[in-house]
Protein backbone atom coordinates (compact mmCIF):
# COMPACT_ATOMS: atom_id res chain seq x y z
CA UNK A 1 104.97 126.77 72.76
CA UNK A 2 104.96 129.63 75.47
CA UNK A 3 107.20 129.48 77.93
CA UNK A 4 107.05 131.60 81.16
CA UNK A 5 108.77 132.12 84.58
CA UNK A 6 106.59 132.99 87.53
CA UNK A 7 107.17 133.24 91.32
CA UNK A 8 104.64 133.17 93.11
CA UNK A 9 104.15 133.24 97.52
CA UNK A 10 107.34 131.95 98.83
CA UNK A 11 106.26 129.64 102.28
CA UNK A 12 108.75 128.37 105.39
CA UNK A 13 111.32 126.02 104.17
CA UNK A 14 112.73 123.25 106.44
CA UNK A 15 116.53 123.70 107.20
CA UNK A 16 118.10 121.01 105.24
CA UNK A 17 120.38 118.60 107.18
CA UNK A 18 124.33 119.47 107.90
CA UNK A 19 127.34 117.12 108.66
CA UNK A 20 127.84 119.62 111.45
CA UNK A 21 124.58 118.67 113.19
CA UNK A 22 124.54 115.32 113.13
CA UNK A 23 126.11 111.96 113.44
CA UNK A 24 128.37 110.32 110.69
CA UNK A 25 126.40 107.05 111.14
CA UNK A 26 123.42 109.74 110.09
CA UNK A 27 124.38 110.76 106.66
CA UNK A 28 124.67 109.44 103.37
CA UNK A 29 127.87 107.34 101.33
CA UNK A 30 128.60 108.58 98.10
CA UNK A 31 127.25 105.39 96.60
CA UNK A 32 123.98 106.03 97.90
CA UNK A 33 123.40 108.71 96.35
CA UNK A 34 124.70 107.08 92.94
CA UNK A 35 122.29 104.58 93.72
CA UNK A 36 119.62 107.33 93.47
CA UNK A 37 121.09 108.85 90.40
CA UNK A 38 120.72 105.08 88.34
CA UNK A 39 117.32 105.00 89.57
CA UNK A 40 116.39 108.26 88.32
CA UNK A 41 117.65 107.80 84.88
CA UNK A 42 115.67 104.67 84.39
CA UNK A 43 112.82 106.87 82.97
CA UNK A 44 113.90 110.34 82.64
CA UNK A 45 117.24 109.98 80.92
CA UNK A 46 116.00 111.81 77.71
CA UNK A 47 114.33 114.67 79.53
CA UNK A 48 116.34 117.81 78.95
CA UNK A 49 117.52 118.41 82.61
CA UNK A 50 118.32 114.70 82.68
CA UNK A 51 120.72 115.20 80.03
CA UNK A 52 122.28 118.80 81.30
CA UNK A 53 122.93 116.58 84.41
CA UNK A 54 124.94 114.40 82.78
CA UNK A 55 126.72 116.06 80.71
CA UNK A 56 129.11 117.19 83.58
CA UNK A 57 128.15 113.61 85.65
CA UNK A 58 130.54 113.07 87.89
CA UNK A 59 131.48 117.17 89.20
CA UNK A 60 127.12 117.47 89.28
CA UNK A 61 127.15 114.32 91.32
CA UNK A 62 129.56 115.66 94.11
CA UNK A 63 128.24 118.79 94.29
CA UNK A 64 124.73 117.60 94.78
CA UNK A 65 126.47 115.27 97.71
CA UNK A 66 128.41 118.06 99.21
CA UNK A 67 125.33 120.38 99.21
CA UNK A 68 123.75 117.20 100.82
CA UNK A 69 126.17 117.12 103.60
CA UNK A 70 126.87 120.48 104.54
CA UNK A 71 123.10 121.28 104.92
CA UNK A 72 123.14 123.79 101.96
CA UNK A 73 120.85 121.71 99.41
CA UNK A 74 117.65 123.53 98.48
CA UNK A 75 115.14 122.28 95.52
CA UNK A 76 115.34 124.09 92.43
CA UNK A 77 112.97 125.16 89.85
CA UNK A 78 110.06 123.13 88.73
CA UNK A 79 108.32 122.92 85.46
CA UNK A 80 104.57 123.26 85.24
CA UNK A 81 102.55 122.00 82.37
CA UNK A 82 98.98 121.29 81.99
CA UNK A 83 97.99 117.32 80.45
CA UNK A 84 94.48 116.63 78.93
CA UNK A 85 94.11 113.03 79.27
CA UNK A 86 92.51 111.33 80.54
CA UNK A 87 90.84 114.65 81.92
CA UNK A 88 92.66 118.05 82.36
CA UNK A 89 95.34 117.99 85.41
CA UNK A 90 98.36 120.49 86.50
CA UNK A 91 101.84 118.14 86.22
CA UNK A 92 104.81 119.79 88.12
CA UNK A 93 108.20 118.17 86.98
CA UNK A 94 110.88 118.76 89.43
CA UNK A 95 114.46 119.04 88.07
CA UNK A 96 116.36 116.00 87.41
CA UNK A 97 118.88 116.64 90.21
CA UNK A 98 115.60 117.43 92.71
CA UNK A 99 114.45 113.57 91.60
CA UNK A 100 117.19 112.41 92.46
CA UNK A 101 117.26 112.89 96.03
CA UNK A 102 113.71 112.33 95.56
CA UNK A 103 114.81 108.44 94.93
CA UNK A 104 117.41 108.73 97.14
CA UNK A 105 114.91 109.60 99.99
CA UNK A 106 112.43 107.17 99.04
CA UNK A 107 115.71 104.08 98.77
CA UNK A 108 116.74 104.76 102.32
CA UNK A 109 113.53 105.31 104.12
CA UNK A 110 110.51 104.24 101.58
CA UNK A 111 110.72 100.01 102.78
CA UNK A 112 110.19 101.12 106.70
CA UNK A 113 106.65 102.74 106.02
CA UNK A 114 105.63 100.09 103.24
CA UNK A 115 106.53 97.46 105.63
CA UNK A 116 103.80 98.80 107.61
CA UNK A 117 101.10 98.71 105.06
CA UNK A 118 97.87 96.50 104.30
CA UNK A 119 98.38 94.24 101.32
CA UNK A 120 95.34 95.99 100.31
CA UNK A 121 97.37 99.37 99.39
CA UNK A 122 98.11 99.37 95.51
CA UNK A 123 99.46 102.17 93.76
CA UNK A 124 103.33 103.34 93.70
CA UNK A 125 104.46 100.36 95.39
CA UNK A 126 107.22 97.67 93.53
CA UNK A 127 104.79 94.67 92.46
CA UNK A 128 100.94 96.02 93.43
CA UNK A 129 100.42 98.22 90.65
CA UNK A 130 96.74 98.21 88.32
CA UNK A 131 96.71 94.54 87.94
CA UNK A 132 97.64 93.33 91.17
CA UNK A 133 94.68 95.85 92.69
CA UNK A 134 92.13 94.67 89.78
CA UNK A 135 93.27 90.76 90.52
CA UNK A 136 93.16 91.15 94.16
CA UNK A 137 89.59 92.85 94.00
CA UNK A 138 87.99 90.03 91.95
CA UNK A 139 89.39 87.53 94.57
CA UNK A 140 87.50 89.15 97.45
CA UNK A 141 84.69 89.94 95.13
CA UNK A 142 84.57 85.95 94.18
CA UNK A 143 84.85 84.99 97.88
CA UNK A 144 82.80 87.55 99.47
CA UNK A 145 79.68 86.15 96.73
CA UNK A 146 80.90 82.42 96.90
CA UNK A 147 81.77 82.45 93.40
CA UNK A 148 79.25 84.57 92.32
CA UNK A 149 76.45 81.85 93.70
CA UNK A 150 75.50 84.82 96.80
CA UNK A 151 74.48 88.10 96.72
CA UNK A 152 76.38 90.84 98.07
CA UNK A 153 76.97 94.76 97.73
CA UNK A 154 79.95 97.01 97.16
CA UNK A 155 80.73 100.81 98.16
CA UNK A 156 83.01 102.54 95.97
CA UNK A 157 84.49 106.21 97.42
CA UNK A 158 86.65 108.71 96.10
CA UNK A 159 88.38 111.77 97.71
CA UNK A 160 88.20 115.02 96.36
CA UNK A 161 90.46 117.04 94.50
CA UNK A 162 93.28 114.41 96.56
CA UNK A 163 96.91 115.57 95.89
CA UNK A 164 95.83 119.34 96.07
CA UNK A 165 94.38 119.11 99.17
CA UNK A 166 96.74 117.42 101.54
CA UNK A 167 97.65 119.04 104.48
CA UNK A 168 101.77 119.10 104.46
CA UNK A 169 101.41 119.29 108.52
CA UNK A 170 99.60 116.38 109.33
CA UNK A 171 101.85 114.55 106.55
CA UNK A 172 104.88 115.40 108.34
CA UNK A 173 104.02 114.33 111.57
CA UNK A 174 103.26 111.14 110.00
CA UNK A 175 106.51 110.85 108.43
CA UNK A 176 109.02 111.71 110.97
CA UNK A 177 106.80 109.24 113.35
CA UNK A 178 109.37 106.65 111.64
CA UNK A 179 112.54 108.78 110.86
CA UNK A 180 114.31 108.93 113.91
CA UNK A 181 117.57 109.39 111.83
CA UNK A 182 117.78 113.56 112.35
CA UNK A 183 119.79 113.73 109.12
CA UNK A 184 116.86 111.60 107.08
CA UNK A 185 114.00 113.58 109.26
CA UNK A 186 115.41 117.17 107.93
CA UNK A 187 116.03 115.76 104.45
CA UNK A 188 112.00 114.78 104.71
CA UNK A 189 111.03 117.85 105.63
CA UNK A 190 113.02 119.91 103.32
CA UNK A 191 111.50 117.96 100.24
CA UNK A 192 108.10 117.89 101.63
CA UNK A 193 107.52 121.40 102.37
CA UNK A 194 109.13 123.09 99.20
CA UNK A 195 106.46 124.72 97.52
CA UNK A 196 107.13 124.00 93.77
CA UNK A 197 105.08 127.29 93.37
CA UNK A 198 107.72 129.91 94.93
CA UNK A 199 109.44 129.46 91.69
CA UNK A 200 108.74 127.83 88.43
CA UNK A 201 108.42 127.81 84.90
CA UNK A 202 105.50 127.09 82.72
CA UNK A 203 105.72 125.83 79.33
CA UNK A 204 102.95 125.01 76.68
CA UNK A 205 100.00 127.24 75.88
CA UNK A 206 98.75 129.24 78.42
CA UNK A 207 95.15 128.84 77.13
CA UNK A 208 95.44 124.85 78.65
CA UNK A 209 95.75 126.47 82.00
CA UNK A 210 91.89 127.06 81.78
CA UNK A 211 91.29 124.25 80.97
CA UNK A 212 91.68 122.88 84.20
CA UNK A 213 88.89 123.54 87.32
CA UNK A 214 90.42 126.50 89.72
CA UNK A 215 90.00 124.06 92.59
CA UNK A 216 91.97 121.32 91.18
CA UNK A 217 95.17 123.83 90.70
CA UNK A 218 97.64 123.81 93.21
CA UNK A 219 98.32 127.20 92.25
CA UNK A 220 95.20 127.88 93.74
CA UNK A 221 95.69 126.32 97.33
CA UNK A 222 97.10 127.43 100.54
CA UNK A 223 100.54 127.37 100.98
CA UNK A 224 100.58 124.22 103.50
CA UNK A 225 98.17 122.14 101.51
CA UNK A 226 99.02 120.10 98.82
CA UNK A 227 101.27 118.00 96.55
CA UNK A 228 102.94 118.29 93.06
CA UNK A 229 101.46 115.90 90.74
CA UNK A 230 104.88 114.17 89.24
CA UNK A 231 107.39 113.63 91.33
CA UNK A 232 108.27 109.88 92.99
CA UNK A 233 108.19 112.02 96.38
CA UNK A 234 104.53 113.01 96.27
CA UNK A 235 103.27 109.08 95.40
CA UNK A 236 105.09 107.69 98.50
CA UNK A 237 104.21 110.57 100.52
CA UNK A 238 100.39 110.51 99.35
CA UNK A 239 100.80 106.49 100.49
CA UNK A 240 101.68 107.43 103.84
CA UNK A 241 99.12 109.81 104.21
CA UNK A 242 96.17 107.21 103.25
CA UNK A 243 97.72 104.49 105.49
CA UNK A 244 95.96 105.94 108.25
CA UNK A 245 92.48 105.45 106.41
CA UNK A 246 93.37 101.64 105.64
CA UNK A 247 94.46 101.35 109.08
CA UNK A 248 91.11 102.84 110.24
CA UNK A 249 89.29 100.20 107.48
CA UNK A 250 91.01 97.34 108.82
CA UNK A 251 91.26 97.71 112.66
CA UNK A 252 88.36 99.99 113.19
CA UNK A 253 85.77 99.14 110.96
CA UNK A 254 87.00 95.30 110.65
CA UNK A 255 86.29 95.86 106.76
CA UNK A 256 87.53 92.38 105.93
CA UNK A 257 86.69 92.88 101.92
CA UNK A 258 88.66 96.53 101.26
CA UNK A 259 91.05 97.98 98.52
CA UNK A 260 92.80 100.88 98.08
CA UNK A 261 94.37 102.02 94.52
CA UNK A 262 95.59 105.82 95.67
CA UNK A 263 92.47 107.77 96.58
CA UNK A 264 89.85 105.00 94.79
CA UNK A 265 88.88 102.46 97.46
CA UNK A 266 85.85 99.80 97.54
CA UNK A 267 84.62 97.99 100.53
CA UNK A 268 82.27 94.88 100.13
CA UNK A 269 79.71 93.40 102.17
CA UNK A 270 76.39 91.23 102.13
CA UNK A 271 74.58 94.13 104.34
CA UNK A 272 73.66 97.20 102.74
CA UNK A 273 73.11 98.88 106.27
CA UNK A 274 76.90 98.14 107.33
CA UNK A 275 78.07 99.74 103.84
CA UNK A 276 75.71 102.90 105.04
CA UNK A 277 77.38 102.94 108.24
CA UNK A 278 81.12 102.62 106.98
CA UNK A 279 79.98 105.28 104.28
CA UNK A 280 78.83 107.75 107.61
CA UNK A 281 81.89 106.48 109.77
CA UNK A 282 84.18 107.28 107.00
CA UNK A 283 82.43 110.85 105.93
CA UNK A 284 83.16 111.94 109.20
CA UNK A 285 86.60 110.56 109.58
CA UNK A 286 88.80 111.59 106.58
CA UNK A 287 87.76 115.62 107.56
CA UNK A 288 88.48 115.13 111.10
CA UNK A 289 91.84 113.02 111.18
CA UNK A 290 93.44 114.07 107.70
CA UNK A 291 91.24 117.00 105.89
CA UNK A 292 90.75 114.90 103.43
CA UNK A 293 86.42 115.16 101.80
CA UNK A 294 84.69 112.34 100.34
CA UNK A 295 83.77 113.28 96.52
CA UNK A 296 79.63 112.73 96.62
CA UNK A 297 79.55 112.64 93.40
CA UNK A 298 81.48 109.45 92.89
CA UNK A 299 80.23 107.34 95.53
CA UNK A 300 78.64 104.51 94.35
CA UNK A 301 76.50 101.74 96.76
CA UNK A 302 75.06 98.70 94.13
CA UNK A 303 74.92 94.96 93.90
CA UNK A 304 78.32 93.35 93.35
CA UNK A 305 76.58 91.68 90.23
CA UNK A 306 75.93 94.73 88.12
CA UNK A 307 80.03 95.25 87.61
CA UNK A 308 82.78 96.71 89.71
CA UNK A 309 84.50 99.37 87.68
CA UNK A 310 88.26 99.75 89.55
CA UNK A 311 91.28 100.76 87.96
CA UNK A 312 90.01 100.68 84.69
CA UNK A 313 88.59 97.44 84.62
CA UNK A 314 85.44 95.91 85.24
CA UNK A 315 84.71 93.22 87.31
CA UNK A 316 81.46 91.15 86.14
CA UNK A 317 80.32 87.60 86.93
CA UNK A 318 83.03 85.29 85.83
CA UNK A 319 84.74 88.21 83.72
CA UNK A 320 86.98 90.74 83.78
CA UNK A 321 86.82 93.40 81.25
CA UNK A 322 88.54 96.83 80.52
CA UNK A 323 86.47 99.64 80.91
CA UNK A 324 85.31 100.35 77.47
CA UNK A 325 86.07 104.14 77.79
CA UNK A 326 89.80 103.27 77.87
CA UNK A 327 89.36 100.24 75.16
CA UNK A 328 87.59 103.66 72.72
CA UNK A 329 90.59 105.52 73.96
CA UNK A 330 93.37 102.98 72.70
CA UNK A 331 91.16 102.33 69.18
CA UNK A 332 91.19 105.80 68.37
CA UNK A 333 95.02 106.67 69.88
CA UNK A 334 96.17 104.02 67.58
CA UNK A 335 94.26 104.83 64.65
CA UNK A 336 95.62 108.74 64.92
CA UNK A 337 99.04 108.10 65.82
CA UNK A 338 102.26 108.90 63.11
CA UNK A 339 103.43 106.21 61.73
CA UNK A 340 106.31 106.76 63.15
CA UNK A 341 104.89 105.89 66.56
CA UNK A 342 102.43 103.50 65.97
CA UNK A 343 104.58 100.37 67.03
CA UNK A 344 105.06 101.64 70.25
CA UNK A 345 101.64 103.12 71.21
CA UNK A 346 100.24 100.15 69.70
CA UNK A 347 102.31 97.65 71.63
CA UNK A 348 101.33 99.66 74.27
CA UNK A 349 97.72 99.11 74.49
CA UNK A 350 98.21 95.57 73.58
CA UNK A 351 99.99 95.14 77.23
CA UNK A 352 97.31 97.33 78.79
CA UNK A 353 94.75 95.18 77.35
CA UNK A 354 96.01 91.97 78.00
CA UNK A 355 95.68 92.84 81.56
CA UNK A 356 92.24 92.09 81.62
CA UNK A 357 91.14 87.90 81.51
CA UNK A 358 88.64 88.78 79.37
CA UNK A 359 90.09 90.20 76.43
CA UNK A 360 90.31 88.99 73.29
CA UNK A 361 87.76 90.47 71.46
CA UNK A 362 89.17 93.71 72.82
CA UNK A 363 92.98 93.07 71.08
CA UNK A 364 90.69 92.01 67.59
CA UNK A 365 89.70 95.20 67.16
CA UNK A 366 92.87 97.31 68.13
CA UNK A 367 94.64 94.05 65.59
CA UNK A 368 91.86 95.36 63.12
CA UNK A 369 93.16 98.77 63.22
CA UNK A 370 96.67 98.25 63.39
CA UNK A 371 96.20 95.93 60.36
CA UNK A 372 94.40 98.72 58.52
CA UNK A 373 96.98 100.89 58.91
CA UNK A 374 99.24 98.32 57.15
CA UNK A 375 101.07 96.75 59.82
CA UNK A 376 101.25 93.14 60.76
CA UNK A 377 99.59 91.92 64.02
CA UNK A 378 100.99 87.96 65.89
CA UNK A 379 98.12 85.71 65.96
CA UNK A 380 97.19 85.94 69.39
CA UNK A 381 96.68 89.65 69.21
CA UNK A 382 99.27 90.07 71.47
CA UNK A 383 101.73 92.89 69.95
CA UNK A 384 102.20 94.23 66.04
CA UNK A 385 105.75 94.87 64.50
CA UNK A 386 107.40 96.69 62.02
CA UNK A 387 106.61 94.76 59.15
CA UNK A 388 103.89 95.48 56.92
CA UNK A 389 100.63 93.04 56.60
CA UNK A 390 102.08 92.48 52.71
CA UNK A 391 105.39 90.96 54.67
CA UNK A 392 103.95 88.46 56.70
CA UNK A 393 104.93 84.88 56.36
CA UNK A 394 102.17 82.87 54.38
CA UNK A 395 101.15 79.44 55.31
CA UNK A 396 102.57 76.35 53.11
């Protein structure tokens, strides 16, 4: 494992927000901030900066909240590293005091923006993650063809290269729109605008770096465009930023049938022409209003009856199936893992595929290799444990 430190193009960072500026009503209680801190360690308590943190709890704690008050808090270093599946991507992990203020901004202002947004908006929201979008599609899919008795059409779009190519600017001025709270407004734009890039620390091989496409990098992008794939901040922020595109689908283009699952979103309709015209209205939109491009070569216009593949799953007449590119995945994850593992990964997948209505004959063949690996599978194919298939209980 190589580890290096680079800094890079240092960019304008927002002053953060004083005591002496604002109004007490303004600024944060100590228990907010703890709050943040038990949110934060929900999944990142056994990352090494987690447990640096709290090994000195409380004196970290009230130093993070004085630096919070007396407007001297800036984000620290960031670690880059480069993941393969399920294609090549840049992650940038913030340290575990940056996350949490990252929760702490998203508790206090996070409910005022969601309030605001389509039920139709799935991704990094409590309660609409992958199966409340794929569940939610195959309603409108099922009422939008009568139960599968009419014909109708659906266009599926993608944005390219997404979280690298946000523009910070146009972001902000949709944020503070709704943070009339000076203190909260500074705190915004001080985590927003930090540019993970000024200073950070790569660790794993090098060689990954290659591996992925120069114009997916955020290294590679101006210094006001885009967002660190990671960090709670950038998912609600990249929310907020897309809520002007549902808007538009919704009040503009009356798309009654339309879903959004971060930058994946599918609009259906009996007309083929309309789905042309929303696919011109919406070309021309995204560059003008957010900078955002439509990725060509994932924009798909077919029959609703030929299969809707959305977040991971496909939705077929009176079916709905897991892509079988992730099903492959999970056979051959499972039959690779250590032993040591294999519960866990195992289990995992089972949950994943369970999402799906139609899956049984999916969790028989994961059950097949779990068994072969000499562990015991439930009968419904629904999770394996730590028993061995010599250990299970026989029938009388």
């Amino acid at each position: 494992m190589a580890t290096r430190t680079t800094r890079t193009r240092t960019t304008r960072v927002a002053s953060a927000p004083s005591a002496d500026q604002f109004d007490a009503e303004d600024l944060l209680s100590r228990e907010e901030l703890t709050f943040a801190y038990f949110d934060c360690r929900e999944t990142k308590r056994n990352t090494r900066s987690a447990l640096e943190f709290e090994q000195n709890l409380e004196r970290n704690l009230g130093e993070l909240y004085d630096m919070l008050i007396d407007g001297s808090y800036r984000p620290g270093r960031s670690i880059c590293f480069v993941v393969t599946r399920p294609k090549p991507r840049e992650v940038w992990a913030a340290d575990f005091r940056d996350r949490i203020v990252h929760h702490l901004l998203y508790n206090r202002i996070g409910r005022r923006f969601e309030r605001a947004f389509i039920a139709d908006s799935c991704a990094c929201i409590k309660g609409r993650g992958t199966l409340y979008a794929a569940e939610r599609l195959e309603s409108k899919v099922r009422s939008i063809t009568q139960n599968w008795t009419r014909r109708a059409h659906y266009l599926k779009l993608d944005l390219a290269n997404f979280f690298v190519s946000i523009d910070k600017r146009v972001l902000l001025d949709l944020l503070v729109a709704k943070i009339p709270e000076p203190f909260w407004r500074a705190l915004t734009e001080t985590v927003l605008m930090h540019d993970p890039r000024a200073d950070f620390a790569y660790r794993g091989d090098p060689a990954r770096m290659n591996l992925v496409p120069p114009h997916k990098r955020l290294l590679g992008q101006q210094a006001h465009l885009g967002l660190p794939i990671g960090n709670l901040s950038s998912q609600f922020f990249a929310n907020v930023y897309l809520d002007v595109l549902d808007q538009h689908a919704k009040h503009q283009l009356r798309a009654r049938h339309y879903i959004r699952y971060v930058d994946d979103f599918v609009f259906l309709h009996e007309s083929v022409d309309w789905l042309n015209a929303v696919l011109a209205d919406v070309t021309a939109f995204l560059p003008e209003r957010l900078g955002a491009q439509i990725n060509p070569r994932k924009t798909i216009l077919q029959p609703i009856d030929r299969g809707v593949d959305f977040v991971g799953q496909v939705i077929q007449p009176w079916r709905r199936e897991t892509r079988k590119r992730t099903r492959n995945e999970a056979l051959s994850r499972v039959a690779a893992t250590p032993a040591a593992d294999l519960m866990q990964v195992a289990n995992s997948y089972f949950g994943l595929l369970r999402q799906a209505s139609a899956s049984h004959h999916d969790r028989a063949l994961l059950a097949n290799v779990v068994r072969d690996r000499g562990r015991a599978v439930d009968a419904a194919f629904t999770k394996t444990y730590r028993g061995s298939v010599a250990q299970q209980p026989t029938k009388p």
